[in-house]
PDB file of N, CA and C in Angstrom:
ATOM      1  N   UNK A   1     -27.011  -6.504  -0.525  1.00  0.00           N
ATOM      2  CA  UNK A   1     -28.068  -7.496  -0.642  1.00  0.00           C
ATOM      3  C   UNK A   1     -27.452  -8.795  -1.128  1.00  0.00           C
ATOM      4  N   UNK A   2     -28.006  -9.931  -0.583  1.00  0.00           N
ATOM      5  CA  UNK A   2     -27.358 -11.215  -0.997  1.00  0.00           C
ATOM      6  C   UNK A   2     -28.393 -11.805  -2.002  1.00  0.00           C
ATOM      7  N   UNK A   3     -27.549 -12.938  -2.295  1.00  0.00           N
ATOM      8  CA  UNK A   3     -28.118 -13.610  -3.484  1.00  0.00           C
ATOM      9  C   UNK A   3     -29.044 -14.893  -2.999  1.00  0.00           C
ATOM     10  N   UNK A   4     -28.988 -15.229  -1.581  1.00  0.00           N
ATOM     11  CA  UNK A   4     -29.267 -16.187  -0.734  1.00  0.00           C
ATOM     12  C   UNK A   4     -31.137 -15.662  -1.052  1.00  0.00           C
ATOM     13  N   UNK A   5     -31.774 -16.925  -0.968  1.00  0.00           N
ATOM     14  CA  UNK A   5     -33.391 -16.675  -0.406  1.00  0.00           C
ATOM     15  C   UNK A   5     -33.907 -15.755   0.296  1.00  0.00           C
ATOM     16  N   UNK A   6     -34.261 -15.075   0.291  1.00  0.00           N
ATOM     17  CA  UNK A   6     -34.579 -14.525   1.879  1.00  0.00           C
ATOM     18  C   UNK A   6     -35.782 -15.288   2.527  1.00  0.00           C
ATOM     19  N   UNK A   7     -36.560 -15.326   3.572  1.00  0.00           N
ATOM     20  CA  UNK A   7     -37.099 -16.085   4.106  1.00  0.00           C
ATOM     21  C   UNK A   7     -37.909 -15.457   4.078  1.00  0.00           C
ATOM     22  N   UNK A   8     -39.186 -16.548   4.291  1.00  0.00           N
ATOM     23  CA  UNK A   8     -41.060 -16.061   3.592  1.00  0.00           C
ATOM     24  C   UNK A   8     -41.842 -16.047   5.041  1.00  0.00           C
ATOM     25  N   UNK A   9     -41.931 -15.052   5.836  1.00  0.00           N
ATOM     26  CA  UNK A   9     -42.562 -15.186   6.964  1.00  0.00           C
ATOM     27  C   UNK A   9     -44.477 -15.345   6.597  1.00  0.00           C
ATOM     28  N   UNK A  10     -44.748 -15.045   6.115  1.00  0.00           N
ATOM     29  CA  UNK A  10     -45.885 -14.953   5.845  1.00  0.00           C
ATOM     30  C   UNK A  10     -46.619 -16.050   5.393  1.00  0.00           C
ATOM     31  N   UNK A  11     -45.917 -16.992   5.187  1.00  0.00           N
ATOM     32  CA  UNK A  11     -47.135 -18.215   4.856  1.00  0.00           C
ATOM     33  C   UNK A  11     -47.695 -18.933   5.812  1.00  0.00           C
ATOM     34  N   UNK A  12     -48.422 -19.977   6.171  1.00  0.00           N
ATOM     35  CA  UNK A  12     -49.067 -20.569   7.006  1.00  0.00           C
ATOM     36  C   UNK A  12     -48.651 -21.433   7.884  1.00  0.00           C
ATOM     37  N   UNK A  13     -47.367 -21.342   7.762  1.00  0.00           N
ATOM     38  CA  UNK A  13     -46.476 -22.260   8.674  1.00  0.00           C
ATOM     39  C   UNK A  13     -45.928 -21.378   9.823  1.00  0.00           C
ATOM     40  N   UNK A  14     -45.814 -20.828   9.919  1.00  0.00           N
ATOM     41  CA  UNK A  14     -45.287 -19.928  10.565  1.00  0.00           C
ATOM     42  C   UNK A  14     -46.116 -19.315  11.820  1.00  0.00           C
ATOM     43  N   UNK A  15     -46.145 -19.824  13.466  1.00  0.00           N
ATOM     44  CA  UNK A  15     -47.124 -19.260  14.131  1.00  0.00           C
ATOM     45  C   UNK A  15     -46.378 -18.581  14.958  1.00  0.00           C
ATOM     46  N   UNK A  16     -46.935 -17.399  15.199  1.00  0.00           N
ATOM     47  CA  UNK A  16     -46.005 -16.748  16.669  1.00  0.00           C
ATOM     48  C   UNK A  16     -46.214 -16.781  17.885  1.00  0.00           C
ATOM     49  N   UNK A  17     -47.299 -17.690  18.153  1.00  0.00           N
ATOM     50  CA  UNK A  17     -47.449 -18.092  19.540  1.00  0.00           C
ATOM     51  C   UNK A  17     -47.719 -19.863  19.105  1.00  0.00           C
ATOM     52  N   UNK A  18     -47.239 -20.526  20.300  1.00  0.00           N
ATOM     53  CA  UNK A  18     -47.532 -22.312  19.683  1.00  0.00           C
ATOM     54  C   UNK A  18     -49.152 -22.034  19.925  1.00  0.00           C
ATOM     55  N   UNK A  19     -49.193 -23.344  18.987  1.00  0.00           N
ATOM     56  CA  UNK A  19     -50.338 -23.824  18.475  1.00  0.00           C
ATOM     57  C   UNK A  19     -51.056 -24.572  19.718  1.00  0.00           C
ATOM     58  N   UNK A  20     -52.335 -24.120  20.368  1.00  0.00           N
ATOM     59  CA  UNK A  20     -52.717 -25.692  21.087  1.00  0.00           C
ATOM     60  C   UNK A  20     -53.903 -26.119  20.821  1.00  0.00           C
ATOM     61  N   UNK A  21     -53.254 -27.769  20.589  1.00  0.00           N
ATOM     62  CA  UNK A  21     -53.801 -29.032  20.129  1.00  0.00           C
ATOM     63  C   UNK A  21     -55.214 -28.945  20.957  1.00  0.00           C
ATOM     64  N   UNK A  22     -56.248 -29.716  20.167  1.00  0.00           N
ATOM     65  CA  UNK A  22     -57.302 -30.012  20.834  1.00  0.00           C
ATOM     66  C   UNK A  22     -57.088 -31.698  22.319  1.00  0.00           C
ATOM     67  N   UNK A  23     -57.911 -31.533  23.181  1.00  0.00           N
ATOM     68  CA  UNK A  23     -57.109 -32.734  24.635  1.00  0.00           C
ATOM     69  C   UNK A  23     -57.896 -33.454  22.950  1.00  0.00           C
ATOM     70  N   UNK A  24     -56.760 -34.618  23.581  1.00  0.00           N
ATOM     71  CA  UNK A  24     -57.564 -36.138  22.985  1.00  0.00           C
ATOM     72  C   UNK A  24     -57.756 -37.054  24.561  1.00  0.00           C
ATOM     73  N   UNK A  25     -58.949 -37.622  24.264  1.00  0.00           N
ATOM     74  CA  UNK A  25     -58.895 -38.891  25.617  1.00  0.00           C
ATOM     75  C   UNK A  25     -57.479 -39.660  25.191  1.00  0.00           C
ATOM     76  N   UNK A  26     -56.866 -39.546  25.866  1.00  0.00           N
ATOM     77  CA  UNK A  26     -56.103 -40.694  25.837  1.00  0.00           C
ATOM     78  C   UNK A  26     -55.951 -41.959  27.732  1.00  0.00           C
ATOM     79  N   UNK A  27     -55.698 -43.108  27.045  1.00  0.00           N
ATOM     80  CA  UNK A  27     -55.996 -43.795  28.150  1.00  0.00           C
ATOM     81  C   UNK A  27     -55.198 -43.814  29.240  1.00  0.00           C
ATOM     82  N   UNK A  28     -55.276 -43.881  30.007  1.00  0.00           N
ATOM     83  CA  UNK A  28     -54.236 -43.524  31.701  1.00  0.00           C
ATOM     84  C   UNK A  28     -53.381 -44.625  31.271  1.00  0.00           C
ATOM     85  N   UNK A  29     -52.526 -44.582  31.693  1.00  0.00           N
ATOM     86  CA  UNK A  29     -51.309 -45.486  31.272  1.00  0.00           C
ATOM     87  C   UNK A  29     -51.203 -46.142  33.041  1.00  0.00           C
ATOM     88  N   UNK A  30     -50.916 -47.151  33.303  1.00  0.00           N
ATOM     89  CA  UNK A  30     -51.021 -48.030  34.480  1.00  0.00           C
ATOM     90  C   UNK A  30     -49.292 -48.520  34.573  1.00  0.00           C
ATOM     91  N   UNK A  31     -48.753 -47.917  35.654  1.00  0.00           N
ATOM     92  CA  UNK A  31     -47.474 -48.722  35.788  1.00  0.00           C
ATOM     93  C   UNK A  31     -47.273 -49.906  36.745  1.00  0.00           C
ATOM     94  N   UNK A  32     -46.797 -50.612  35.879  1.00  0.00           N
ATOM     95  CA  UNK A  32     -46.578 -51.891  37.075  1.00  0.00           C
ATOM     96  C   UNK A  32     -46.063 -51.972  38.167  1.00  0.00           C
ATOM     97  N   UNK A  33     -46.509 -52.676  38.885  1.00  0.00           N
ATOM     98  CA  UNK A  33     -45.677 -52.512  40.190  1.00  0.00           C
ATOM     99  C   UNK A  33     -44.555 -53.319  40.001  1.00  0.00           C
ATOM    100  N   UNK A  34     -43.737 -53.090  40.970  1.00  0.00           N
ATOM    101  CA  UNK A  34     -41.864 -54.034  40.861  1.00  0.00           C
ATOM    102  C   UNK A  34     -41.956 -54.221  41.860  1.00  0.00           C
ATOM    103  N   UNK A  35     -41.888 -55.525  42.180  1.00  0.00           N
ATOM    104  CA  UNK A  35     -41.917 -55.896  43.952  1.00  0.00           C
ATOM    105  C   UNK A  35     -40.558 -56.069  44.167  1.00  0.00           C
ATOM    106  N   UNK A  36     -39.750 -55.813  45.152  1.00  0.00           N
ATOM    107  CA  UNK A  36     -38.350 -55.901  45.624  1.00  0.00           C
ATOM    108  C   UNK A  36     -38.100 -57.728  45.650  1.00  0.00           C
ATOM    109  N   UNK A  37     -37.064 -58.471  44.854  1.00  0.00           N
ATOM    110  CA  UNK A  37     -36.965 -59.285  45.275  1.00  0.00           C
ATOM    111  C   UNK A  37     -35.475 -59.484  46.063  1.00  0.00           C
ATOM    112  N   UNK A  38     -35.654 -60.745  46.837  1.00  0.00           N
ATOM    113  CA  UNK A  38     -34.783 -61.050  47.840  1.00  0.00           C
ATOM    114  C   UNK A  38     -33.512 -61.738  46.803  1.00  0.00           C
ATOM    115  N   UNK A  39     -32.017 -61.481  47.420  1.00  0.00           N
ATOM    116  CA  UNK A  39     -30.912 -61.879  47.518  1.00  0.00           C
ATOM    117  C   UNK A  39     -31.356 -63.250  47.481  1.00  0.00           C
ATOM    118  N   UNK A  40     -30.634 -64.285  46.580  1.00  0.00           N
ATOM    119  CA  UNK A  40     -30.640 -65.697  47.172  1.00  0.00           C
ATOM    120  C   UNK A  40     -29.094 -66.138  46.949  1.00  0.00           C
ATOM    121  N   UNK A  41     -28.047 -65.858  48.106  1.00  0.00           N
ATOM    122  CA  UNK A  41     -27.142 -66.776  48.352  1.00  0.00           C
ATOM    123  C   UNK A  41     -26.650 -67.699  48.249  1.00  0.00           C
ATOM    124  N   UNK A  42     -26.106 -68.568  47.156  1.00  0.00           N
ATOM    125  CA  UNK A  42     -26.201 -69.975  47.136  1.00  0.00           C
ATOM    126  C   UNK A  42     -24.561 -70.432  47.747  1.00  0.00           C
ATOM    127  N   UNK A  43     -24.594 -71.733  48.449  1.00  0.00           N
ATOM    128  CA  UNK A  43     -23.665 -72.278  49.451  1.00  0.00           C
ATOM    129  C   UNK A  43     -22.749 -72.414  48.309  1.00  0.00           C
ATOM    130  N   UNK A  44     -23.212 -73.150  47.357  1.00  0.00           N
ATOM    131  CA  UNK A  44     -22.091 -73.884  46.316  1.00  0.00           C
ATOM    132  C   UNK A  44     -21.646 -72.542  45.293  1.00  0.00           C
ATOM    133  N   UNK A  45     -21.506 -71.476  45.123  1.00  0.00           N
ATOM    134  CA  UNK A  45     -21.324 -70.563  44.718  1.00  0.00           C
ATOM    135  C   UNK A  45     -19.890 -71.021  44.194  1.00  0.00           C
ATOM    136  N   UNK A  46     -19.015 -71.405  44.501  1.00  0.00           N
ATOM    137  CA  UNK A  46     -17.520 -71.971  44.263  1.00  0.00           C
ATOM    138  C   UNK A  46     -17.521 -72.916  42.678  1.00  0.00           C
ATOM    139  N   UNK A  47     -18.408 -74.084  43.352  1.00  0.00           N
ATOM    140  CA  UNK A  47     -19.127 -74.698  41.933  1.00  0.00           C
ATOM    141  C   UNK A  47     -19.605 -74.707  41.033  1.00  0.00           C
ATOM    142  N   UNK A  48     -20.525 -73.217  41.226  1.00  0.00           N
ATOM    143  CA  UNK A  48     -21.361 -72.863  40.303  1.00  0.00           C
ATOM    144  C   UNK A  48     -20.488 -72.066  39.297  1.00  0.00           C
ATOM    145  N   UNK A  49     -19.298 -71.071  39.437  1.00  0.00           N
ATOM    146  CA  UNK A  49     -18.614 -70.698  39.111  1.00  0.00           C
ATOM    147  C   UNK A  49     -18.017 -71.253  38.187  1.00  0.00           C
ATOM    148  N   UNK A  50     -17.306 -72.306  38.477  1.00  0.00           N
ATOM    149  CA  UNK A  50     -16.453 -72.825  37.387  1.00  0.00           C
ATOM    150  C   UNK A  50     -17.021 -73.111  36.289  1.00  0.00           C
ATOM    151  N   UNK A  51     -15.814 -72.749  35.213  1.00  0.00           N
ATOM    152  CA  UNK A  51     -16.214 -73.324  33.196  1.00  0.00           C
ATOM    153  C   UNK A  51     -15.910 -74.943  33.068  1.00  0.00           C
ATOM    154  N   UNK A  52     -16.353 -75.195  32.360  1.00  0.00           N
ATOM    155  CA  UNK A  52     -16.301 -76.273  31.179  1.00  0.00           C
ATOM    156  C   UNK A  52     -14.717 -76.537  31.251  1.00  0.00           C
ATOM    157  N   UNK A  53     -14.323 -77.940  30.942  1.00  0.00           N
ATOM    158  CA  UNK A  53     -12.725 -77.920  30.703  1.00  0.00           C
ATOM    159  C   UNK A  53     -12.658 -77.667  29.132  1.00  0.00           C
ATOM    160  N   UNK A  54     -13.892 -77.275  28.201  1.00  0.00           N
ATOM    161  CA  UNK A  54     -13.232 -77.051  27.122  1.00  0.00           C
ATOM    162  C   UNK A  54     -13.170 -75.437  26.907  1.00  0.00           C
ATOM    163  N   UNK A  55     -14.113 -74.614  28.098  1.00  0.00           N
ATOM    164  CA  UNK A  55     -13.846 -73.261  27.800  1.00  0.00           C
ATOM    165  C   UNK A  55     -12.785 -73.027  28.516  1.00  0.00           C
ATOM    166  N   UNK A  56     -12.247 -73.176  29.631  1.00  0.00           N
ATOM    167  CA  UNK A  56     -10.962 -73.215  30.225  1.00  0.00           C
ATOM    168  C   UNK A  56      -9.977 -73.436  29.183  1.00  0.00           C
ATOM    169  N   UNK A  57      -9.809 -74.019  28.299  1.00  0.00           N
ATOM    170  CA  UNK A  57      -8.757 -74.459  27.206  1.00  0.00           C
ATOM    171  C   UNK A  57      -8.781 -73.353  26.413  1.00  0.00           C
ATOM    172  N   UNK A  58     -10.405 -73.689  25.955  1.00  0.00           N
ATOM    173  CA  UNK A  58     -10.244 -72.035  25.063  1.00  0.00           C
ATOM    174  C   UNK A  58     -10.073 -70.807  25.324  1.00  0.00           C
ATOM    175  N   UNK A  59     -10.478 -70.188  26.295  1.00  0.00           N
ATOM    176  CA  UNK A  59      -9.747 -68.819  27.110  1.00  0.00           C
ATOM    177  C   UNK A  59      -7.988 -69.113  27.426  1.00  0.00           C
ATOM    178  N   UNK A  60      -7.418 -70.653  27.433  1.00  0.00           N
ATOM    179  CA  UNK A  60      -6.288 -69.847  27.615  1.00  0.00           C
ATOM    180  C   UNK A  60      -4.999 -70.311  26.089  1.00  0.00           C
ATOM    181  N   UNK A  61      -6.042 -70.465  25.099  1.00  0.00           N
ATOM    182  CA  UNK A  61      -5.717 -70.358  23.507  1.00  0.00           C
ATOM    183  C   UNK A  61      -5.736 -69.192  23.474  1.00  0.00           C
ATOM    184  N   UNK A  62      -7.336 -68.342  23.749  1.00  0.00           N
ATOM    185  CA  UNK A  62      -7.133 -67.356  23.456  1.00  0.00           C
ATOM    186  C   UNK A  62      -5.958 -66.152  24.045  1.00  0.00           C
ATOM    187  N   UNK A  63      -5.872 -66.675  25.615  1.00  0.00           N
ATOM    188  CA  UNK A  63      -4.833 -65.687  26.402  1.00  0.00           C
ATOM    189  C   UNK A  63      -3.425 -66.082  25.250  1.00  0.00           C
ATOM    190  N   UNK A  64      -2.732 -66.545  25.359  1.00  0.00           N
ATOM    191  CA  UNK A  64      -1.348 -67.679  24.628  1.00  0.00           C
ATOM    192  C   UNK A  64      -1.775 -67.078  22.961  1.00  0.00           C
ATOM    193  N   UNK A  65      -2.666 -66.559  22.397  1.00  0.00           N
ATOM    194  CA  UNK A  65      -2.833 -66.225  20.610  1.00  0.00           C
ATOM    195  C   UNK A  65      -2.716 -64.281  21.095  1.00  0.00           C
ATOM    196  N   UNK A  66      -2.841 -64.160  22.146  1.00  0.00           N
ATOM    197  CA  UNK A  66      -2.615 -62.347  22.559  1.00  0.00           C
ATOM    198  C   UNK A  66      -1.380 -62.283  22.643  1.00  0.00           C
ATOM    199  N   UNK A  67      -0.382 -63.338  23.387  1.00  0.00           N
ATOM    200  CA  UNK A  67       0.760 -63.300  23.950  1.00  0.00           C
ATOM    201  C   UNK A  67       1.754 -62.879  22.746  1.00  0.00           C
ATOM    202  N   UNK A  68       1.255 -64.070  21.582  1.00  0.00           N
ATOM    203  CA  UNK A  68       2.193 -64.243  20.455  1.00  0.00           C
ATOM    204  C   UNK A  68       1.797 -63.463  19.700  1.00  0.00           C
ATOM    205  N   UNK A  69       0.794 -62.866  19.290  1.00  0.00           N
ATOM    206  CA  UNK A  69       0.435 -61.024  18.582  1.00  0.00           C
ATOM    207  C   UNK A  69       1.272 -60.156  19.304  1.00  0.00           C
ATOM    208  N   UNK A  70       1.316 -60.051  20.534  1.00  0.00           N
ATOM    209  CA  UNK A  70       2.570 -59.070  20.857  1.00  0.00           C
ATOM    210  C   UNK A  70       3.494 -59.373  20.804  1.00  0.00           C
ATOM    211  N   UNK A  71       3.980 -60.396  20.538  1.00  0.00           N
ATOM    212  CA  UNK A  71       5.488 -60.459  20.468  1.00  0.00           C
ATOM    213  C   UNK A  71       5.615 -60.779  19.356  1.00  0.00           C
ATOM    214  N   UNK A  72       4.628 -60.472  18.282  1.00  0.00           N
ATOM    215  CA  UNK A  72       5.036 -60.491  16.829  1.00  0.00           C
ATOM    216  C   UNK A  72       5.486 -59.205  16.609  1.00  0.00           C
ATOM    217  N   UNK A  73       4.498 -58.448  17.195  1.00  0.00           N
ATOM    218  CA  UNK A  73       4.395 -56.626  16.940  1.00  0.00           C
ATOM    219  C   UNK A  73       5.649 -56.512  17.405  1.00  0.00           C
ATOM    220  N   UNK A  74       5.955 -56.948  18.668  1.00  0.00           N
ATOM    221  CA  UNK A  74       7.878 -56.211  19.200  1.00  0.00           C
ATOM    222  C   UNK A  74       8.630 -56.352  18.241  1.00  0.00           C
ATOM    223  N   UNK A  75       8.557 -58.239  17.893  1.00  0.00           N
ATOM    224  CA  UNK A  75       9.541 -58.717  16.792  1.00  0.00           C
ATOM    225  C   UNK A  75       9.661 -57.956  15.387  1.00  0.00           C
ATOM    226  N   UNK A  76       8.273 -57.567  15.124  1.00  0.00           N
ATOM    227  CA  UNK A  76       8.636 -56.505  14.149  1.00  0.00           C
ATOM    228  C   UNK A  76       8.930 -55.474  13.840  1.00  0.00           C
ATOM    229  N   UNK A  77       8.879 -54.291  14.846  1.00  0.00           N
ATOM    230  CA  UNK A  77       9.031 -53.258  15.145  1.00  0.00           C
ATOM    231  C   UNK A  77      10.505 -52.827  15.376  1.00  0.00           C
ATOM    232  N   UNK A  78      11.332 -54.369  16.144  1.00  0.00           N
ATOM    233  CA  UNK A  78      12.418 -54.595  16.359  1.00  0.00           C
ATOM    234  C   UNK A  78      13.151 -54.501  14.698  1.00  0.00           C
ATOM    235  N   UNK A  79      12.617 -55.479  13.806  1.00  0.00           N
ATOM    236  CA  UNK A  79      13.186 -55.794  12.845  1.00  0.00           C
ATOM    237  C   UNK A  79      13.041 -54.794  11.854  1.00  0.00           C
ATOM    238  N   UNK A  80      11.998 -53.528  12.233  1.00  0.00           N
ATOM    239  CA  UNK A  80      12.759 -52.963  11.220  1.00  0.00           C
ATOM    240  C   UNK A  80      13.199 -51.772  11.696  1.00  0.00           C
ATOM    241  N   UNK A  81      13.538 -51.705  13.391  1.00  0.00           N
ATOM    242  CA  UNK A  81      14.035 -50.516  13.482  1.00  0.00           C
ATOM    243  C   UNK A  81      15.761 -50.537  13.123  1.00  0.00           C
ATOM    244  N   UNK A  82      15.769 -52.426  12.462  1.00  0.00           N
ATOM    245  CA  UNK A  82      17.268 -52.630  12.541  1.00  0.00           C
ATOM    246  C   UNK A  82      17.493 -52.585  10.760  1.00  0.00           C
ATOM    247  N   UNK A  83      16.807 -53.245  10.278  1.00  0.00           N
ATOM    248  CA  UNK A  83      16.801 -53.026   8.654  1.00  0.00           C
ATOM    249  C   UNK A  83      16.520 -51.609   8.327  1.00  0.00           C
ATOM    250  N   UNK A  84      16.014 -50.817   8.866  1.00  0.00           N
ATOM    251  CA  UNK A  84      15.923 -49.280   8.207  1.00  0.00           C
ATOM    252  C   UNK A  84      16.117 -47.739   9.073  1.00  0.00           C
ATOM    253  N   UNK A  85      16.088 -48.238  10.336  1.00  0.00           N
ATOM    254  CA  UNK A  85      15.957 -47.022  10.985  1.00  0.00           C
ATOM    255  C   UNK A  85      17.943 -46.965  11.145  1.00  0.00           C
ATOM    256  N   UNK A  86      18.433 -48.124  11.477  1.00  0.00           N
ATOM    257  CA  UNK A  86      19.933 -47.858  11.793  1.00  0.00           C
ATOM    258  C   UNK A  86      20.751 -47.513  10.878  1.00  0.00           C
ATOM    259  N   UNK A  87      20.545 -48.152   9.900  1.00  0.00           N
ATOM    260  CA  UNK A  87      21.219 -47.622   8.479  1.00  0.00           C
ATOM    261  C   UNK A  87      20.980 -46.468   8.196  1.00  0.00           C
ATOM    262  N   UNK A  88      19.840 -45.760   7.999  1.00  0.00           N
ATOM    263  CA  UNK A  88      19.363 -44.075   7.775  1.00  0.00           C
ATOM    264  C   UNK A  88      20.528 -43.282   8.802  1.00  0.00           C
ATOM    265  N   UNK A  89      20.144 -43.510  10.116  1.00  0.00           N
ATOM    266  CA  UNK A  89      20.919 -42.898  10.728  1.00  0.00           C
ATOM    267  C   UNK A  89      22.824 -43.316  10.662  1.00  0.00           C
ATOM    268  N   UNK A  90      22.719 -44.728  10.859  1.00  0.00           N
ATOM    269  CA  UNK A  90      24.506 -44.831  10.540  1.00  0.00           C
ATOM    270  C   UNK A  90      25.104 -43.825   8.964  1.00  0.00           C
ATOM    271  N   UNK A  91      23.966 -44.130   7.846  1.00  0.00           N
ATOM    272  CA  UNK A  91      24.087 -42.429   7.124  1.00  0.00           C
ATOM    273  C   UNK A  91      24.602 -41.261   7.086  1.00  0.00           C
ATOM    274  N   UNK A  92      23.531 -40.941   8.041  1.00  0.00           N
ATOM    275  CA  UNK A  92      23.659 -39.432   8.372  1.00  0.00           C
ATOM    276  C   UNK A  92      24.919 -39.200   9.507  1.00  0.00           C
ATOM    277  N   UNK A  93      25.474 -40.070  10.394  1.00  0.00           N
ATOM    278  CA  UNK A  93      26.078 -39.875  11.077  1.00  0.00           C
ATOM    279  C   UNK A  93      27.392 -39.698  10.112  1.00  0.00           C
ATOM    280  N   UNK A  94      27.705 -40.583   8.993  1.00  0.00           N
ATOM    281  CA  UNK A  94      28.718 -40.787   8.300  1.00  0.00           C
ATOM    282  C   UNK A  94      28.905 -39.741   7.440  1.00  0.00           C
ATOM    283  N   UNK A  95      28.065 -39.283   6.942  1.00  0.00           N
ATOM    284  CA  UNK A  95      28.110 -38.328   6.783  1.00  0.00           C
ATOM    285  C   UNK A  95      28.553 -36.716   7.216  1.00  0.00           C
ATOM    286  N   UNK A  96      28.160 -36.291   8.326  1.00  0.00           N
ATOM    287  CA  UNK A  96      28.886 -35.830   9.274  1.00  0.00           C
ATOM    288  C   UNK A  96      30.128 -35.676   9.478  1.00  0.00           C
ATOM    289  N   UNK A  97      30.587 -37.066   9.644  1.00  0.00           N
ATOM    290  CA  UNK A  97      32.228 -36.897   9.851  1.00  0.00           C
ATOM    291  C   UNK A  97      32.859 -36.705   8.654  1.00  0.00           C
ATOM    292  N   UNK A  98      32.276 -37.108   7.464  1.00  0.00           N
ATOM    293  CA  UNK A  98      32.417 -36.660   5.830  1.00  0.00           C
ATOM    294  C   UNK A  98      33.414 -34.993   6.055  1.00  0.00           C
ATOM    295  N   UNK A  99      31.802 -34.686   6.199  1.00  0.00           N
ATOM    296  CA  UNK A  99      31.932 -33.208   6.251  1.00  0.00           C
ATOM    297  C   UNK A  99      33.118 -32.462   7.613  1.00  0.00           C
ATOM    298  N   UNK A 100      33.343 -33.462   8.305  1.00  0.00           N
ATOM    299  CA  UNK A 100      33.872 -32.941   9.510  1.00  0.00           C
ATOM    300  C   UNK A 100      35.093 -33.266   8.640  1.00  0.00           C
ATOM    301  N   UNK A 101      35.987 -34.669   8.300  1.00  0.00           N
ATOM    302  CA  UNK A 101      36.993 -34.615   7.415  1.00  0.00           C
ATOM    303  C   UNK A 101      37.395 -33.737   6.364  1.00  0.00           C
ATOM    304  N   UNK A 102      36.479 -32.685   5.823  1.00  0.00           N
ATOM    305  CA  UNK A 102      36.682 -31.772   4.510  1.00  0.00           C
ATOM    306  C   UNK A 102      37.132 -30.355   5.027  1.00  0.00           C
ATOM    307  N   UNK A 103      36.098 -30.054   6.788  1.00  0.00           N
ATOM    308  CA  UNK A 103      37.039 -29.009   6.953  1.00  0.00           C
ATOM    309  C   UNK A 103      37.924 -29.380   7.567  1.00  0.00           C
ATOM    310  N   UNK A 104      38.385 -30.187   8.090  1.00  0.00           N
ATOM    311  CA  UNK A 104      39.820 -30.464   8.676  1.00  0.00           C
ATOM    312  C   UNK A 104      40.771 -30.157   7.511  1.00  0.00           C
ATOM    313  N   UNK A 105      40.769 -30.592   6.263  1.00  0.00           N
ATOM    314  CA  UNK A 105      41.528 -31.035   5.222  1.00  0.00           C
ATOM    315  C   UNK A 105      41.819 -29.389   4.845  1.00  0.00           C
ATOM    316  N   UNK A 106      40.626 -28.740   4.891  1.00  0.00           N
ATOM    317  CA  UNK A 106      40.636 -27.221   4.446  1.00  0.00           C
ATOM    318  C   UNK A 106      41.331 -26.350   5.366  1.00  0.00           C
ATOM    319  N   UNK A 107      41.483 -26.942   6.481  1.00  0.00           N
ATOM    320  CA  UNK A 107      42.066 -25.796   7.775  1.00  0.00           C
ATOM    321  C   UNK A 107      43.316 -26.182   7.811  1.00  0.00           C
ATOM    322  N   UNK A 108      43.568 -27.285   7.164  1.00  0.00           N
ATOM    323  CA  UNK A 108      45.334 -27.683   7.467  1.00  0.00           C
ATOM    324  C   UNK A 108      45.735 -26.991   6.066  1.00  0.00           C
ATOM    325  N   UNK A 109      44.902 -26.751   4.865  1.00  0.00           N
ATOM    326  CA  UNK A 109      45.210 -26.176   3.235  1.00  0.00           C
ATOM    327  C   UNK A 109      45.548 -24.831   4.013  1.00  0.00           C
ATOM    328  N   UNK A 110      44.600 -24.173   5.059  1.00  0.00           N
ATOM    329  CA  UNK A 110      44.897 -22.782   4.936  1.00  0.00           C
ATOM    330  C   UNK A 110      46.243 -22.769   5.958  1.00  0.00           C
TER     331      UNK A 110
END
């Protein structure tokens, strides 16, 4: 036996077949009609197109401020795979031959 609640079937909440509601009038709901409208083509479409010469400037600030975020991220990624990642490893490599020099030294002792 658990220590958990057990559950109270018997109170008034609880129906074993659903409940049905009494109808209410409710009012017919009316959907609108959507009339299909027509395509309108316009000739100058070329004209209509073009920005502003000051949003043109600013889209290509913004293109030219993306450019130089990535090539901050390279530049840095660069800089420290050279300040920390080469040294760790020039390390461990030096190490290595450490150890490669000690048994040499030991195999010429024996």
């Amino acid at each position: 036996m658990s220590a958990l609640r057990q559950p109270d079937f018997n109170s008034d909440y609880y129906y074993t077949q659903p409940q049905v509601s009494p109808a209410v009038d409710q009012p017919e709901i009316i959907k609108p009609q959507v009339s299909r409208s027509k395509v309108v083509k316009s000739k100058d479409f070329r004209a209509a197109s073009t920005l502003p010469k000051n949003l043109k400037t600013l889209s290509q600030i913004q293109k030219g401020s993306f450019a130089m975020a990535i090539a901050t991220m390279t530049a840095s990624i660069c800089l420290y795979s050279s300040t920390v990642q080469i040294p760790k490893l020039w390390s461990q490599e030096y190490q290595h031959l450490e150890d490669l020099q000690r048994q040499e030294r030991q195999l010429v002792a024996i």
